[in-house]
N, C-alpha and C. Protein backbone atom coordinates (compact mmCIF):
# COMPACT_ATOMS: atom_id res chain seq x y z
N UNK A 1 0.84 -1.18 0.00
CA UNK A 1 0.00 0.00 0.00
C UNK A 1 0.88 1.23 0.00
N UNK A 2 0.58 1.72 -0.88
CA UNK A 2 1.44 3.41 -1.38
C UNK A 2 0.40 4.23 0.00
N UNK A 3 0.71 4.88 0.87
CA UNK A 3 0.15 5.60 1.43
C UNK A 3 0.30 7.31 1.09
N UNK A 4 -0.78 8.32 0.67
CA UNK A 4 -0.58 9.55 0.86
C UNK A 4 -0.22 10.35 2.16
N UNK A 5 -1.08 8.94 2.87
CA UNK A 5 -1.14 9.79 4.43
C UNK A 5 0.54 9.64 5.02
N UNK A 6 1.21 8.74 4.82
CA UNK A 6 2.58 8.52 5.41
C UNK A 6 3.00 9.45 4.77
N UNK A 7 3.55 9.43 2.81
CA UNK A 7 4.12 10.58 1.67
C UNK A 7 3.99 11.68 2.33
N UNK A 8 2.77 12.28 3.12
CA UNK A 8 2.65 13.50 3.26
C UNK A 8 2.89 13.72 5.29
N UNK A 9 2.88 12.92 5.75
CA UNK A 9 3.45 13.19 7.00
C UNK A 9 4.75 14.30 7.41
N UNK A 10 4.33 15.60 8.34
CA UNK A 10 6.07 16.09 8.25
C UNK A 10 6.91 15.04 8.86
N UNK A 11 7.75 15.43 8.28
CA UNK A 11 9.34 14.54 8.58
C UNK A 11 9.72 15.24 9.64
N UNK A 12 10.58 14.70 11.01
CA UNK A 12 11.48 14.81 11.77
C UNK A 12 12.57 16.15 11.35
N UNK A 13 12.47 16.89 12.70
CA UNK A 13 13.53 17.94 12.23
C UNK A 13 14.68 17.22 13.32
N UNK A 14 15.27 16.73 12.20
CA UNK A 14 16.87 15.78 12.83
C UNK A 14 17.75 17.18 13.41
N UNK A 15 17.69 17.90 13.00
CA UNK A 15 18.66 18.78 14.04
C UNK A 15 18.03 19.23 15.63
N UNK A 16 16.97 19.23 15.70
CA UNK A 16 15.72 19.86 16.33
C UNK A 16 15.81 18.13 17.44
N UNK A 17 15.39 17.01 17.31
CA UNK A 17 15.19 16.24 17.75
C UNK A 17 14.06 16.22 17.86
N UNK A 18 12.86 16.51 16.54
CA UNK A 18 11.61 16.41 17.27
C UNK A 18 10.76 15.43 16.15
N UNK A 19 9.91 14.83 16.64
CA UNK A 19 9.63 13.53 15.91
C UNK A 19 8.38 14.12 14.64
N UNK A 20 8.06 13.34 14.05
CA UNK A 20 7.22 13.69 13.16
C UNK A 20 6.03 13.85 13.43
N UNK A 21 4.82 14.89 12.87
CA UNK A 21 3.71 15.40 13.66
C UNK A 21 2.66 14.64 13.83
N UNK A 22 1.64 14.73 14.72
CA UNK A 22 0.70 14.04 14.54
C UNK A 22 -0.29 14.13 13.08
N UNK A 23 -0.74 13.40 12.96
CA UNK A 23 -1.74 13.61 11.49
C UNK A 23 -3.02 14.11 12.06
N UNK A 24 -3.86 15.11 11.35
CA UNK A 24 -5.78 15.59 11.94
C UNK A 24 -6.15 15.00 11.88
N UNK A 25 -7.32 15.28 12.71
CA UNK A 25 -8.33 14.60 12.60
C UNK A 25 -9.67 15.29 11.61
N UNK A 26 -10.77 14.46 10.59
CA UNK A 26 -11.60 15.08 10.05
C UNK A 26 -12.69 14.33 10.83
N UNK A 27 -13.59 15.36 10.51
CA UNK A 27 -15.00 15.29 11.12
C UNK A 27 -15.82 14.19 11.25
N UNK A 28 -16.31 13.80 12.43
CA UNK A 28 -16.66 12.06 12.60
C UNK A 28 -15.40 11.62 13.12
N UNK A 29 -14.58 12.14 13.53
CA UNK A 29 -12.97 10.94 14.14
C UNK A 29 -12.38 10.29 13.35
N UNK A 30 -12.68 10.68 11.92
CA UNK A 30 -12.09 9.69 10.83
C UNK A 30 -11.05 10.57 10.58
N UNK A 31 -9.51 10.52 10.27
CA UNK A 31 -8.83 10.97 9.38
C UNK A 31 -8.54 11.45 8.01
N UNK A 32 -8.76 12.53 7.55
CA UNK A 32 -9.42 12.48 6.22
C UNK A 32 -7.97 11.24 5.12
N UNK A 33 -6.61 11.61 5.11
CA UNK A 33 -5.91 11.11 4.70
C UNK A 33 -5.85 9.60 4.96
N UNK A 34 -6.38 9.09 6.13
CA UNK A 34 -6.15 8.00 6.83
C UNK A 34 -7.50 7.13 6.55
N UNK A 35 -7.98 7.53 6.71
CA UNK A 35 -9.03 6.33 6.44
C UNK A 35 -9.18 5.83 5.51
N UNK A 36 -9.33 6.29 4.07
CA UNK A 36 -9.46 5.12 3.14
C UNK A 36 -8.14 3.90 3.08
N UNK A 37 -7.03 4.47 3.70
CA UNK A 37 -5.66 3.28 3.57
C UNK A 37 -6.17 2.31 4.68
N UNK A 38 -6.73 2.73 5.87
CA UNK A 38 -6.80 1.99 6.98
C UNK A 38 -7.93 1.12 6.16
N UNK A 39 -9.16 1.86 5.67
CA UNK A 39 -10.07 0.34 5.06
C UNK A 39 -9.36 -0.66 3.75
N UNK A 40 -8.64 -0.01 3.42
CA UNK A 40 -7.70 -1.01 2.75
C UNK A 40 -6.81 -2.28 3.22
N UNK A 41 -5.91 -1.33 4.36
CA UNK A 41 -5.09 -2.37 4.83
C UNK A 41 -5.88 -3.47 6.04
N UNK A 42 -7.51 -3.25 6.28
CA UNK A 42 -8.55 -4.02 6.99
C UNK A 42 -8.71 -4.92 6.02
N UNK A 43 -8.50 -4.27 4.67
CA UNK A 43 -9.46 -5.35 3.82
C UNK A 43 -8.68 -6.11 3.64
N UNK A 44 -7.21 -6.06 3.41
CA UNK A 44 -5.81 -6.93 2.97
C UNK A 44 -5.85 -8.22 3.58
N UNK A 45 -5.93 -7.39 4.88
CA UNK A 45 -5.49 -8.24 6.53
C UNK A 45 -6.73 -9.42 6.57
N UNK A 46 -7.53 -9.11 6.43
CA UNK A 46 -8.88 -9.76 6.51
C UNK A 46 -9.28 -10.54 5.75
N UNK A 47 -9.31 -10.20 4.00
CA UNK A 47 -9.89 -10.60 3.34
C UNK A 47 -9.15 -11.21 1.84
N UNK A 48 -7.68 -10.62 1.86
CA UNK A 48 -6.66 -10.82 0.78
C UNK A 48 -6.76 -10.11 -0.11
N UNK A 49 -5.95 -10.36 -0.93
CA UNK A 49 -5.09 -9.65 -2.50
C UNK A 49 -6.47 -9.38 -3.20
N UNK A 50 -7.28 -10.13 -3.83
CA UNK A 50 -8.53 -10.18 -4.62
C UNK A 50 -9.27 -9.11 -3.85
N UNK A 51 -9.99 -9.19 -2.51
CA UNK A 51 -10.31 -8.00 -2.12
C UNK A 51 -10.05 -6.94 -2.42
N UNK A 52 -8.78 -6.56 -1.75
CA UNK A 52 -8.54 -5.28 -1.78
C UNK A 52 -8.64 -4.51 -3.77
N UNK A 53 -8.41 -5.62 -4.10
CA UNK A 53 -8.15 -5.61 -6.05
C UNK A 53 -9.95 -4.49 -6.33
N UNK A 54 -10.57 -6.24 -5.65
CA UNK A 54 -11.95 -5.33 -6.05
C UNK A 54 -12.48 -4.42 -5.37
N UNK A 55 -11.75 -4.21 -4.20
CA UNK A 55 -12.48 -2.67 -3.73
C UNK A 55 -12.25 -1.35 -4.00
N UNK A 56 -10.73 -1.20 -4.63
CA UNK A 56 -9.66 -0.32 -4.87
C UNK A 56 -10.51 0.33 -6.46
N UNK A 57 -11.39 -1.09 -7.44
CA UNK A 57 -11.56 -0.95 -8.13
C UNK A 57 -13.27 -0.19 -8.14
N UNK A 58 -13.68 -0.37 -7.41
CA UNK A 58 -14.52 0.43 -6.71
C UNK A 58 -14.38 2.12 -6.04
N UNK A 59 -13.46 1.64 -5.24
CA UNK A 59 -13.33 2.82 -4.72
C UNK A 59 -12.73 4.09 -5.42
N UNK A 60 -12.16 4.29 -6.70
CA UNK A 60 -11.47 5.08 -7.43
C UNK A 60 -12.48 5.55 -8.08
N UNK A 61 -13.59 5.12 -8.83
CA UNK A 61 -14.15 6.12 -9.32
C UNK A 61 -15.31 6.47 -8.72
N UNK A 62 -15.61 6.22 -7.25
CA UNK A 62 -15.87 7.18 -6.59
C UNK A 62 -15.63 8.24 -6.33
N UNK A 63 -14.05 8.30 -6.17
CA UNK A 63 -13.59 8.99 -5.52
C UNK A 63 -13.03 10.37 -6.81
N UNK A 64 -12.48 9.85 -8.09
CA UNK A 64 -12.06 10.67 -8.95
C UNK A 64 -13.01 10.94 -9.80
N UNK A 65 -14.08 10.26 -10.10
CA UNK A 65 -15.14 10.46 -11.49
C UNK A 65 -16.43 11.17 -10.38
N UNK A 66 -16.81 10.10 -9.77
CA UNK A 66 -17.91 10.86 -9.09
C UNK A 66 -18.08 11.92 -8.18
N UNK A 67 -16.52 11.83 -7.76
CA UNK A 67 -16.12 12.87 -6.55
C UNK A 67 -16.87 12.87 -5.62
N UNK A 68 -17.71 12.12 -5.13
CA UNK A 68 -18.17 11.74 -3.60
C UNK A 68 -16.77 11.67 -2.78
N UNK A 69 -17.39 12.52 -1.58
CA UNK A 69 -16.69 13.09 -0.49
C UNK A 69 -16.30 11.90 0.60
N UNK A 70 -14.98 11.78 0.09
CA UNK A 70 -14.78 10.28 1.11
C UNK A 70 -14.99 10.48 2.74
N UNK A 71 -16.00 9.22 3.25
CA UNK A 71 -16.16 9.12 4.24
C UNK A 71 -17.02 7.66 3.62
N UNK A 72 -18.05 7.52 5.28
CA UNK A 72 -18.73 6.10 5.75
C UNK A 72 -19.57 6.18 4.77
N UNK A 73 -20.14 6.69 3.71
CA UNK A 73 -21.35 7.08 2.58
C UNK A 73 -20.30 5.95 1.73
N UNK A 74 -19.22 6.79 1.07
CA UNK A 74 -18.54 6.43 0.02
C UNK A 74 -18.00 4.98 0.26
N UNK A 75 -17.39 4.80 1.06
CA UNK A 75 -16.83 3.61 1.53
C UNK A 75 -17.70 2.20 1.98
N UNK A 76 -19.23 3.00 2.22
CA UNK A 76 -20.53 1.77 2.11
C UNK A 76 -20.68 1.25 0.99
N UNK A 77 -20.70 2.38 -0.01
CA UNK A 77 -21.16 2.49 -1.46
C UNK A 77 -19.89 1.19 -2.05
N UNK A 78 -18.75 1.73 -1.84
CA UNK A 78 -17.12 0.20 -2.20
C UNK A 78 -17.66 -0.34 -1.77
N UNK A 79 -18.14 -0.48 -0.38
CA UNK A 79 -17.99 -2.47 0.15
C UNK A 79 -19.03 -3.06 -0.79
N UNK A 80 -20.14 -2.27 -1.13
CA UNK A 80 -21.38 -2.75 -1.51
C UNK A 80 -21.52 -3.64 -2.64
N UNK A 81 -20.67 -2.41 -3.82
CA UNK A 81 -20.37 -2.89 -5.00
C UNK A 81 -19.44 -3.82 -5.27
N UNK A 82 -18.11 -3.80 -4.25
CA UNK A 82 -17.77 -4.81 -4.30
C UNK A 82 -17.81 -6.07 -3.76
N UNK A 83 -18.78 -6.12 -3.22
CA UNK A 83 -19.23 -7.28 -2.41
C UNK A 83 -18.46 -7.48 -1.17
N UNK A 84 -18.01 -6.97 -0.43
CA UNK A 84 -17.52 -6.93 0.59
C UNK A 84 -18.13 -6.73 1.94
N UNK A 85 -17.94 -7.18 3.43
CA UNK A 85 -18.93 -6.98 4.30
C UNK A 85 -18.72 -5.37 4.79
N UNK A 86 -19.69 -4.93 4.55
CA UNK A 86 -19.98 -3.46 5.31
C UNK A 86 -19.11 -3.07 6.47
N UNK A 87 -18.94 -4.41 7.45
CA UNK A 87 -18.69 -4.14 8.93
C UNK A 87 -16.87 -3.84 8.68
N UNK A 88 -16.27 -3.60 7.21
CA UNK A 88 -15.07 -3.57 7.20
C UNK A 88 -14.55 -1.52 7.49
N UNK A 89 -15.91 -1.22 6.86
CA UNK A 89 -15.95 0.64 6.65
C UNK A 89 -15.49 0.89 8.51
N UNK A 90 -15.45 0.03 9.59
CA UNK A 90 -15.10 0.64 10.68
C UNK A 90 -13.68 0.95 11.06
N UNK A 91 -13.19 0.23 10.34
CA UNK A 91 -11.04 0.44 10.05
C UNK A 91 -10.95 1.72 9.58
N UNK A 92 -11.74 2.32 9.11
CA UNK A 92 -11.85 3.45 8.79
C UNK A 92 -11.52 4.51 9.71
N UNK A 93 -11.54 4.62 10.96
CA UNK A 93 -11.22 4.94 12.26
C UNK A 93 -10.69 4.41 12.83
N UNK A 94 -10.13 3.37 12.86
CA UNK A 94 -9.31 2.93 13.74
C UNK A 94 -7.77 2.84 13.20
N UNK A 95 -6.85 3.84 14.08
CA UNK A 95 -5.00 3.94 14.27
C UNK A 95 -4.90 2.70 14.13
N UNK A 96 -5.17 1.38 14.81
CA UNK A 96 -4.60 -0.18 15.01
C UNK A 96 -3.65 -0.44 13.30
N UNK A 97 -4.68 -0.03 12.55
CA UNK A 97 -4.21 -0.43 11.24
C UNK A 97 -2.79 0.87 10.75
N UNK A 98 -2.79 1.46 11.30
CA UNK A 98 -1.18 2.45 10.73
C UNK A 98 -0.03 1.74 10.47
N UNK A 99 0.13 0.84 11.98
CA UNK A 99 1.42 0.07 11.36
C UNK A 99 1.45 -0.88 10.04
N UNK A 100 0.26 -1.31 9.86
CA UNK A 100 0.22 -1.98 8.43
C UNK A 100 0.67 -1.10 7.40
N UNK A 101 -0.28 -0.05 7.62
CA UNK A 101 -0.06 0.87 5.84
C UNK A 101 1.39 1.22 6.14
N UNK A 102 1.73 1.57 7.58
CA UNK A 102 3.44 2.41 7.46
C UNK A 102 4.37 1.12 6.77
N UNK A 103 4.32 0.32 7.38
CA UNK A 103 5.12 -0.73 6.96
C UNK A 103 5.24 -1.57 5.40
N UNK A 104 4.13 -1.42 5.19
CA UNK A 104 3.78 -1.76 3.06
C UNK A 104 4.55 -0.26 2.39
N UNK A 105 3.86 0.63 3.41
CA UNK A 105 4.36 2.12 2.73
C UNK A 105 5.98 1.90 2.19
N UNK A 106 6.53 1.66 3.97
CA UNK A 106 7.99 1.74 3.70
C UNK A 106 9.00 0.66 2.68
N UNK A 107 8.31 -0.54 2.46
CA UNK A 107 8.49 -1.48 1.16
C UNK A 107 8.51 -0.90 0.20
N UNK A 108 7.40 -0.34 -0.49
CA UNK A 108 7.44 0.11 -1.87
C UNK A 108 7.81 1.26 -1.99
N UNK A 109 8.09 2.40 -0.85
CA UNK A 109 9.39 3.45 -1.17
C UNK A 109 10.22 3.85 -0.91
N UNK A 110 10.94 2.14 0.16
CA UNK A 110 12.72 2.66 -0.22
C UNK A 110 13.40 2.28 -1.43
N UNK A 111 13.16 1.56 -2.00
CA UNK A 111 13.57 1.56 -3.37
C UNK A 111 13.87 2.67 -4.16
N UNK A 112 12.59 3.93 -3.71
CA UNK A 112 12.81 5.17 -4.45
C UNK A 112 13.50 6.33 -3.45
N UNK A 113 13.69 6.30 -1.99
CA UNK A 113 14.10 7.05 -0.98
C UNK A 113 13.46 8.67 -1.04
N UNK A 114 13.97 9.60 -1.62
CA UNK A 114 13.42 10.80 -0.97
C UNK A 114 12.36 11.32 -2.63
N UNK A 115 12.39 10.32 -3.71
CA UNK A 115 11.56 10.83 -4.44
C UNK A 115 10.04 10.47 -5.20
N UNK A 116 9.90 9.36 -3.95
CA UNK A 116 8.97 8.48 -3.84
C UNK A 116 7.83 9.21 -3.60
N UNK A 117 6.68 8.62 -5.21
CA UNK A 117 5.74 9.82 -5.07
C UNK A 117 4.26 8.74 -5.74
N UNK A 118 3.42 8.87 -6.16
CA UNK A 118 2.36 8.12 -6.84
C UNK A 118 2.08 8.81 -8.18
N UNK A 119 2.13 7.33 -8.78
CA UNK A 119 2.20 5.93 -8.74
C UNK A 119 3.39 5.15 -8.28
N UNK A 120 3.61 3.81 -7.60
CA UNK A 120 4.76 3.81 -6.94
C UNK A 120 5.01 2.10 -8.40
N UNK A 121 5.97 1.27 -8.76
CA UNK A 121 5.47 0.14 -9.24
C UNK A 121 7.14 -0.76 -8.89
N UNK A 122 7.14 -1.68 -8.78
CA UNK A 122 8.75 -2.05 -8.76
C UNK A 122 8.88 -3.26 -9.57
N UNK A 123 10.15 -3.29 -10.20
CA UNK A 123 10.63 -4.47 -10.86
C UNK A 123 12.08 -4.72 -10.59
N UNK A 124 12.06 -5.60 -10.77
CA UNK A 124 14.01 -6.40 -10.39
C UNK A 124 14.50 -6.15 -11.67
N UNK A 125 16.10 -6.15 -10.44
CA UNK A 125 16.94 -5.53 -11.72
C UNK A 125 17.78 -7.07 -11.61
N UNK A 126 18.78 -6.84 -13.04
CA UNK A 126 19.15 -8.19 -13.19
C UNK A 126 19.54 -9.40 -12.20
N UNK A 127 20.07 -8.58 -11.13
CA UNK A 127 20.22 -9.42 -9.64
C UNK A 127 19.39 -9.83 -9.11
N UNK A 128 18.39 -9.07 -9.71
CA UNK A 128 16.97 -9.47 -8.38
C UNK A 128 16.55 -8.63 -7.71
N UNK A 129 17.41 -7.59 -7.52
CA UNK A 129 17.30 -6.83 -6.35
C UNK A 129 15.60 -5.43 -6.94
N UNK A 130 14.94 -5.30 -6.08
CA UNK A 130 13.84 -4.51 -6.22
C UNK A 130 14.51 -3.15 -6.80
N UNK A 131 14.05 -2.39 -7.74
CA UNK A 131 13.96 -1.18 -8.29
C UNK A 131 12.52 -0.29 -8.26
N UNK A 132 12.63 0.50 -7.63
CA UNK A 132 11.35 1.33 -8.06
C UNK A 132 11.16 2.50 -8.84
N UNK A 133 9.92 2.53 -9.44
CA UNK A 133 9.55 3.30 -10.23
C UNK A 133 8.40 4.63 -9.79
N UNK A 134 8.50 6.05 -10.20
CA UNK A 134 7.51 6.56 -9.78
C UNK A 134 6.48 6.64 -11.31
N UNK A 135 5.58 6.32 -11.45
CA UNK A 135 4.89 5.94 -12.98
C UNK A 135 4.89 4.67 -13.16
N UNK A 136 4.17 4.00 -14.28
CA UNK A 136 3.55 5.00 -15.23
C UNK A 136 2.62 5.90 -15.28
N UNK A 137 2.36 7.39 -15.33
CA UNK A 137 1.17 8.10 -15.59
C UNK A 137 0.44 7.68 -16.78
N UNK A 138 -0.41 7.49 -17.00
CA UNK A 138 -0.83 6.79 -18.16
C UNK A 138 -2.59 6.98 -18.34
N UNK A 139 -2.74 8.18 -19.41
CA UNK A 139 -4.33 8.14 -19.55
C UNK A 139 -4.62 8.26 -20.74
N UNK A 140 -6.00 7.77 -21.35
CA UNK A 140 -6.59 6.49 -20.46
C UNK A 140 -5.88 5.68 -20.48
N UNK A 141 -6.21 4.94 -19.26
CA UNK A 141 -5.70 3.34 -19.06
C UNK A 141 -5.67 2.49 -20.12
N UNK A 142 -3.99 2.21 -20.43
CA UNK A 142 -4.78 0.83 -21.36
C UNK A 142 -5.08 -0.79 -20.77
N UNK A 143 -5.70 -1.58 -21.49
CA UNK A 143 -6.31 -2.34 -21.67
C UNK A 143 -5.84 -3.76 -22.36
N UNK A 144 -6.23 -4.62 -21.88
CA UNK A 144 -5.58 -5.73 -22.75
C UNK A 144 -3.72 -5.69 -23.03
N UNK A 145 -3.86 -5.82 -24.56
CA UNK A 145 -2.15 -6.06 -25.00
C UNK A 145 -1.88 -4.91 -24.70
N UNK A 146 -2.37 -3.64 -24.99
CA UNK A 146 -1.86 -2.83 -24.69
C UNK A 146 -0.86 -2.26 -23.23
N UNK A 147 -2.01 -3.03 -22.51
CA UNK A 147 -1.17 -2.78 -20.91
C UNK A 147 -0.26 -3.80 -20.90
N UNK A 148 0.09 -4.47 -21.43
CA UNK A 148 0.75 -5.97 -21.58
C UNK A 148 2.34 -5.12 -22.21
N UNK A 149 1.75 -4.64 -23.18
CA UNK A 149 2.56 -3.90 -23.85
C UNK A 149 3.72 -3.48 -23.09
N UNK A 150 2.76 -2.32 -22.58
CA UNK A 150 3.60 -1.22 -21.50
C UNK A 150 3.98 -1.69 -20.41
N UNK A 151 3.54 -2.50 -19.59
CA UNK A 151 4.53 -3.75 -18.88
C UNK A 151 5.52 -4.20 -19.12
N UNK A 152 5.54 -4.73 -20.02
CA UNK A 152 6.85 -5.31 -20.79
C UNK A 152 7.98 -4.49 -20.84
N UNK A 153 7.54 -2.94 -21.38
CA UNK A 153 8.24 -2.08 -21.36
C UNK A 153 8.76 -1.33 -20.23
N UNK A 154 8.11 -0.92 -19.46
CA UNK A 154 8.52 -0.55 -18.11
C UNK A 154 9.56 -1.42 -17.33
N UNK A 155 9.37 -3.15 -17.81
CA UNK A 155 10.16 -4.38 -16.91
C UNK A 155 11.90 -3.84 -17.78
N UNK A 156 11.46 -4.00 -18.61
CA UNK A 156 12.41 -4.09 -19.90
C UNK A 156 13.48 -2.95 -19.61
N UNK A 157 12.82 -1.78 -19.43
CA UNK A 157 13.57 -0.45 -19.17
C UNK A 157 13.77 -0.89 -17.61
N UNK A 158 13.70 -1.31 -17.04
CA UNK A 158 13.78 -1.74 -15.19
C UNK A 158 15.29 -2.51 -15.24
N UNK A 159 15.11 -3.59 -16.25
CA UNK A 159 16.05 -4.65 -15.90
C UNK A 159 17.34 -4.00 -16.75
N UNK A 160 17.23 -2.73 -16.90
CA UNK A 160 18.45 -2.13 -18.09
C UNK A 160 19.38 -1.38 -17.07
N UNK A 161 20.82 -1.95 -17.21
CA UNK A 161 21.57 -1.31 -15.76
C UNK A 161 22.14 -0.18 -16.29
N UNK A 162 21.77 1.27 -15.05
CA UNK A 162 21.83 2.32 -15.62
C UNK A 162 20.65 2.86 -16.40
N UNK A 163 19.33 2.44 -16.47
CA UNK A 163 18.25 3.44 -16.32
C UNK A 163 17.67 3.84 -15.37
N UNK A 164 17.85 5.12 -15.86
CA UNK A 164 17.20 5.78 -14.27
C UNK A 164 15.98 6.88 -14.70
N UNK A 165 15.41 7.11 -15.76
CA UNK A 165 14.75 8.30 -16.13
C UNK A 165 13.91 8.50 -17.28
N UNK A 166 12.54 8.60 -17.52
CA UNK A 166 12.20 8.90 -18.77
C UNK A 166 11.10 9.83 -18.22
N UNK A 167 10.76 10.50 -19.32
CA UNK A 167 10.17 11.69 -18.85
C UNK A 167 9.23 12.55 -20.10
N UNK A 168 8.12 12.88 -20.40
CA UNK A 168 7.83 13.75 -21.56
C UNK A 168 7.07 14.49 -21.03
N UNK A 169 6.25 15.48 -21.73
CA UNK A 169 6.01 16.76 -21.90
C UNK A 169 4.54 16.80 -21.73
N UNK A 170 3.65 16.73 -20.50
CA UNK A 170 2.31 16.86 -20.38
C UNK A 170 1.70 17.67 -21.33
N UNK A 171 0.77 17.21 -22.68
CA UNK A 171 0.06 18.39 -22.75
C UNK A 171 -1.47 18.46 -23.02
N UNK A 172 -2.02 17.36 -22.18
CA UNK A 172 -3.61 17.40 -21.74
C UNK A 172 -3.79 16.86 -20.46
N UNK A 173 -4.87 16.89 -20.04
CA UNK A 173 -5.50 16.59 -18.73
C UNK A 173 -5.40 15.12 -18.48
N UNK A 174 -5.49 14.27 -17.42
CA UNK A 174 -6.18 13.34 -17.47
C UNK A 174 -7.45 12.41 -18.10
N UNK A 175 -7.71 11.35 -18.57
CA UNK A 175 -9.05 10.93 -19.05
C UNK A 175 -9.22 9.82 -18.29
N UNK A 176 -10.29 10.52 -17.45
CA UNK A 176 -10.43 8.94 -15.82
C UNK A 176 -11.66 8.00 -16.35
N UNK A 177 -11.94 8.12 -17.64
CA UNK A 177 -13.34 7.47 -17.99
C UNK A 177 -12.65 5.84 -18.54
């Protein structure tokens, strides 16, 4: 789990000796940053890989197409569609689950250390050893061979010693449809 809520945590002022801040709270005791990772890493813990697959797949275009205001509404609306039990939307509030997301967090971005950002994706490099990637940005999504495609390519450029960078020139919006 890529967390925003960890990404965006302040960092420790190492000269200062003072630890990193607490995160807010949003309205209802839920965390606005925190709760949808915490019903994630409930659903992981609980329910496995396929879960979380189909709730994630749920929960995104709630959240980006329909723009419903994440909370216990939106997150009924995921379990629902994805068939999941309702009684999972209560991780939603509950800290217990932080050390999960911190700890997946910190997997998938030391690989990238201080420029670790979303999308996070990793592939081995000829040793084996994990490489991470920040991307692909990629809209629309492709589909089929196509994503097969760009897989291939991303592994391909991964397992090449001495790539470190590709980069082009935004010049439209997103297409989340």
């Amino acid at each position: 789990m890529m967390s925003l809520a960890v990404l965006n945590e302040p960092r420790p002022d190492v000269s200062a000796g003072e630890p990193a801040g607490d995160h807010t709270r949003a309205a209802g005791g839920q965390d606005s940053e925190w709760a949808p990772v915490r019903l994630v890493a409930a659903t992981q813990s609980s329910m496995g890989d396929q879960a979380v697959l189909d709730l994630y797949t749920q929960l995104g275009p709630l959240i980006h197409v329909d723009q419903m205001p994440i909370g216990r509404n939106m997150f009924a609306r995921a379990l629902g569609r994805a068939r999941l039990p309702h009684s999972l939307a209560n991780a939603a509030g509950e800290p217990f689950y932080d050390s999960l997301v911190r700890a997946s967090h910190r997997t998938g971005t030391e690989p990238l250390g201080e420029i670790a950002a979303c999308p996070i994706i990793q592939v081995a490099d000829p040793d084996g050893a994990p490489i991470g990637f920040v991307g692909p940005l990629v809209t629309p999504c492709p589909r089929g061979e196509a994503a097969g495609r760009l897989w291939d390519a991303v592994s391909l450029a991964g397992a090449t010693r001495g790539f470190f960078s590709l980069r082009r020139l935004v010049t439209r919006g997103p297409d989340l449809t």
